[in-house]
Protein backbone atom coordinates (compact mmCIF):
# COMPACT_ATOMS: atom_id res chain seq x y z
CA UNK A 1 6.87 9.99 -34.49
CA UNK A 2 3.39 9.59 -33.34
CA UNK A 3 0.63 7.94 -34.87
CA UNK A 4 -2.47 10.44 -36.11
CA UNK A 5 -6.12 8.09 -34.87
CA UNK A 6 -9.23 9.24 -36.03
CA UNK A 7 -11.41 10.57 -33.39
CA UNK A 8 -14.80 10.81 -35.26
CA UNK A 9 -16.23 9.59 -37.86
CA UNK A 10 -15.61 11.69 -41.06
CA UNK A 11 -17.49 14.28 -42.30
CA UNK A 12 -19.96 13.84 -45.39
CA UNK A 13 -19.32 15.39 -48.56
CA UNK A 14 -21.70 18.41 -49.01
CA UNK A 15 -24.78 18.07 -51.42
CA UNK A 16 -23.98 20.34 -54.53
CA UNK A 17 -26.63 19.92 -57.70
CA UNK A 18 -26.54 21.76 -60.64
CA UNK A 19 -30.52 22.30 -61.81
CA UNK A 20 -30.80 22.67 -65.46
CA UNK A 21 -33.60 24.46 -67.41
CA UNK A 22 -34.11 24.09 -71.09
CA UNK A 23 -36.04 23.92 -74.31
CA UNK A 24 -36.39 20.94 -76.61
CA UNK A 25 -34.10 22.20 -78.93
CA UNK A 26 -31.23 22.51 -76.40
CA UNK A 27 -28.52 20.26 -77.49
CA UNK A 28 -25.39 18.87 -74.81
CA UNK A 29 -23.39 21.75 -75.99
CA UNK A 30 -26.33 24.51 -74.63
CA UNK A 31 -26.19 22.45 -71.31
CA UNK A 32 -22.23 22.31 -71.28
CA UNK A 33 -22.51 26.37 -72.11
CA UNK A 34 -25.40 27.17 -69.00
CA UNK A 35 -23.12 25.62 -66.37
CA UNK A 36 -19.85 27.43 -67.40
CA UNK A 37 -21.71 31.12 -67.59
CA UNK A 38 -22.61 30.04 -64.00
CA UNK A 39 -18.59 30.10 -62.92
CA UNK A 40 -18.90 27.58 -60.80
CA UNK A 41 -15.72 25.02 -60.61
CA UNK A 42 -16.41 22.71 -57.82
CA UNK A 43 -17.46 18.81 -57.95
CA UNK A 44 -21.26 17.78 -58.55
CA UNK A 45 -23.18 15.20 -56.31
CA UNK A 46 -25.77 15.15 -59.25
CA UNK A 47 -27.70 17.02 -61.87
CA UNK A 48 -31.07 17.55 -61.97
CA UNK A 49 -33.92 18.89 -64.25
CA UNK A 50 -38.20 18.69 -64.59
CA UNK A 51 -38.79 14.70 -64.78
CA UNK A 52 -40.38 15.06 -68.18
CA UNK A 53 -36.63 16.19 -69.53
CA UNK A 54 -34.27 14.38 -67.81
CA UNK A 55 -34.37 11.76 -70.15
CA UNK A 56 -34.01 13.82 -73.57
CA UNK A 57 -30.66 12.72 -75.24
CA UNK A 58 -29.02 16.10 -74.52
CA UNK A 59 -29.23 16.01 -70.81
CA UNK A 60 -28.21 11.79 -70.43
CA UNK A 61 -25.26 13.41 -72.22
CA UNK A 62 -24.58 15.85 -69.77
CA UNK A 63 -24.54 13.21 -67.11
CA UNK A 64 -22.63 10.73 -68.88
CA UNK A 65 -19.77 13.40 -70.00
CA UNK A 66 -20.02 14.58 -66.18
CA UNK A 67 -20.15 11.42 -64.96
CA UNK A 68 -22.94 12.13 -61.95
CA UNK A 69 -26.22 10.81 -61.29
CA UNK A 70 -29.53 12.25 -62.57
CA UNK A 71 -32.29 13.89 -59.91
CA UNK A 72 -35.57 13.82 -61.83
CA UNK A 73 -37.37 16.78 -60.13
CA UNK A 74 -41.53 16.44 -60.59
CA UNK A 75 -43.96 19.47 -61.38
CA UNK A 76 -45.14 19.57 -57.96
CA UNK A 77 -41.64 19.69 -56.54
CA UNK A 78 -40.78 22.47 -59.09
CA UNK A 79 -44.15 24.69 -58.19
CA UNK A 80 -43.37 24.41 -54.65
CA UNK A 81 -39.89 25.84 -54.86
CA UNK A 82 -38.58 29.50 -53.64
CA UNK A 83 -36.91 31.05 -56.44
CA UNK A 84 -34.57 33.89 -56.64
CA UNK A 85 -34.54 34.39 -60.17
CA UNK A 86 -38.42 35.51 -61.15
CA UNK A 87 -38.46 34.69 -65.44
CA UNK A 88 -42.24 35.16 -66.77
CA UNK A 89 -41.70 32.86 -69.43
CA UNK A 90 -40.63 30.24 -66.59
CA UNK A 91 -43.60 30.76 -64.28
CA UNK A 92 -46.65 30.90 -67.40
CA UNK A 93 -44.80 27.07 -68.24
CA UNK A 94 -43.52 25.70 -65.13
CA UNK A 95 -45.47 28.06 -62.56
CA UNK A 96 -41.93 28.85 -60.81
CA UNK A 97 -39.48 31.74 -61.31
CA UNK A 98 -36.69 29.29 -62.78
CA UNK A 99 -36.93 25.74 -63.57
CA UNK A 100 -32.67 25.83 -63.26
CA UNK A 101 -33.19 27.15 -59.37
CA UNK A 102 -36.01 25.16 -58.38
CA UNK A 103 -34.31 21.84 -59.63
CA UNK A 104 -31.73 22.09 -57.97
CA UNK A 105 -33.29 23.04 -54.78
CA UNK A 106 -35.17 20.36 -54.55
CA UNK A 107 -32.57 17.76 -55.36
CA UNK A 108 -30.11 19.14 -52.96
CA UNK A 109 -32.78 18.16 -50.36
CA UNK A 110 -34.31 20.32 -47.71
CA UNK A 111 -32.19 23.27 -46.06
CA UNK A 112 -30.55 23.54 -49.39
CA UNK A 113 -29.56 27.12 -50.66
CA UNK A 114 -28.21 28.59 -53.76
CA UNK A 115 -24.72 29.07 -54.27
CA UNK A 116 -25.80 30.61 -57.88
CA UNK A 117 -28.38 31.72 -59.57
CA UNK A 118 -29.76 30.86 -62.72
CA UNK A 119 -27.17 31.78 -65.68
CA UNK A 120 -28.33 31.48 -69.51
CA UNK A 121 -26.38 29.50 -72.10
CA UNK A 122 -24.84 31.48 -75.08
CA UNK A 123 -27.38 30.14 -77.54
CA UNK A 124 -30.60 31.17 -74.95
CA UNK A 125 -31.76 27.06 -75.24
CA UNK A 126 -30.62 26.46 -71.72
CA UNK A 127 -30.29 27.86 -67.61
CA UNK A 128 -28.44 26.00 -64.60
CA UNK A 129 -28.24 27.58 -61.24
CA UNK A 130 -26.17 25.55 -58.39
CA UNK A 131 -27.66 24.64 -54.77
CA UNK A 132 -25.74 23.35 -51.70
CA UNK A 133 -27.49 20.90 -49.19
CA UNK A 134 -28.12 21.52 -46.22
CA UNK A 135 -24.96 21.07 -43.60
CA UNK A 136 -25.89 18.32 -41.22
């Protein structure tokens, strides 16, 4: 029986954020209900939203239940992102196509792609799209 060695050091776990969009009236629940319409199953490196919300009760929530760190993504950050998704509502407020998309974009760092789009919550309060870094 032979003895398996290592030859390399091992590969990093891939970058996967989950960007979250939302009103102040979005509660846990409308955050919890965004990133199950977007189907996606796989582990989270981190979560991340517009820096001014990342610290509203709702979303520490989300983190804490998910148990992954926070990306606070700034206005600049957000404007400067490519969007799929195109929402009039999100570029007259955040001047970007989807606040969701853009978030997690940016915190996924740069390369990073979408793996989903932006889905809406059932209650309308909330959007998450899911981006993948950049394979190095």
């Amino acid at each position: 029986m032979g003895v398996l060695v290592s030859r390399g050091a091992m590969e990093p776990e891939p970058m996967i954020v989950a960007g979250f969009g939302f009103t102040t009236r979005a509660t846990s629940d409308s955050l919890h209900s965004a990133l199950h319409a977007t189907g996606f199953t796989g582990a989270l490196t981190k979560i991340a939203s517009a820096s001014d919300k990342v610290q509203t009760a709702a979303f520490t929530d989300l983190a804490t239940n998910l148990a992954v760190p926070v990306a606070a993504i700034s206005a600049e950050q957000i404007a400067s992102a490519q969007t799929a998704t195109q929402s009039t509502t999100s570029k007259s407020a955040r001047d970007t196509g989807s606040v969701a998309e853009a978030a997690a974009l940016a915190a996924a760092g740069p390369g990073a792609h979408l793996l989903v789009t932006r889905h809406i919550s059932a209650d309308r309060m909330a959007t998450c799209a899911i981006a993948k870094g950049a394979d190095t």
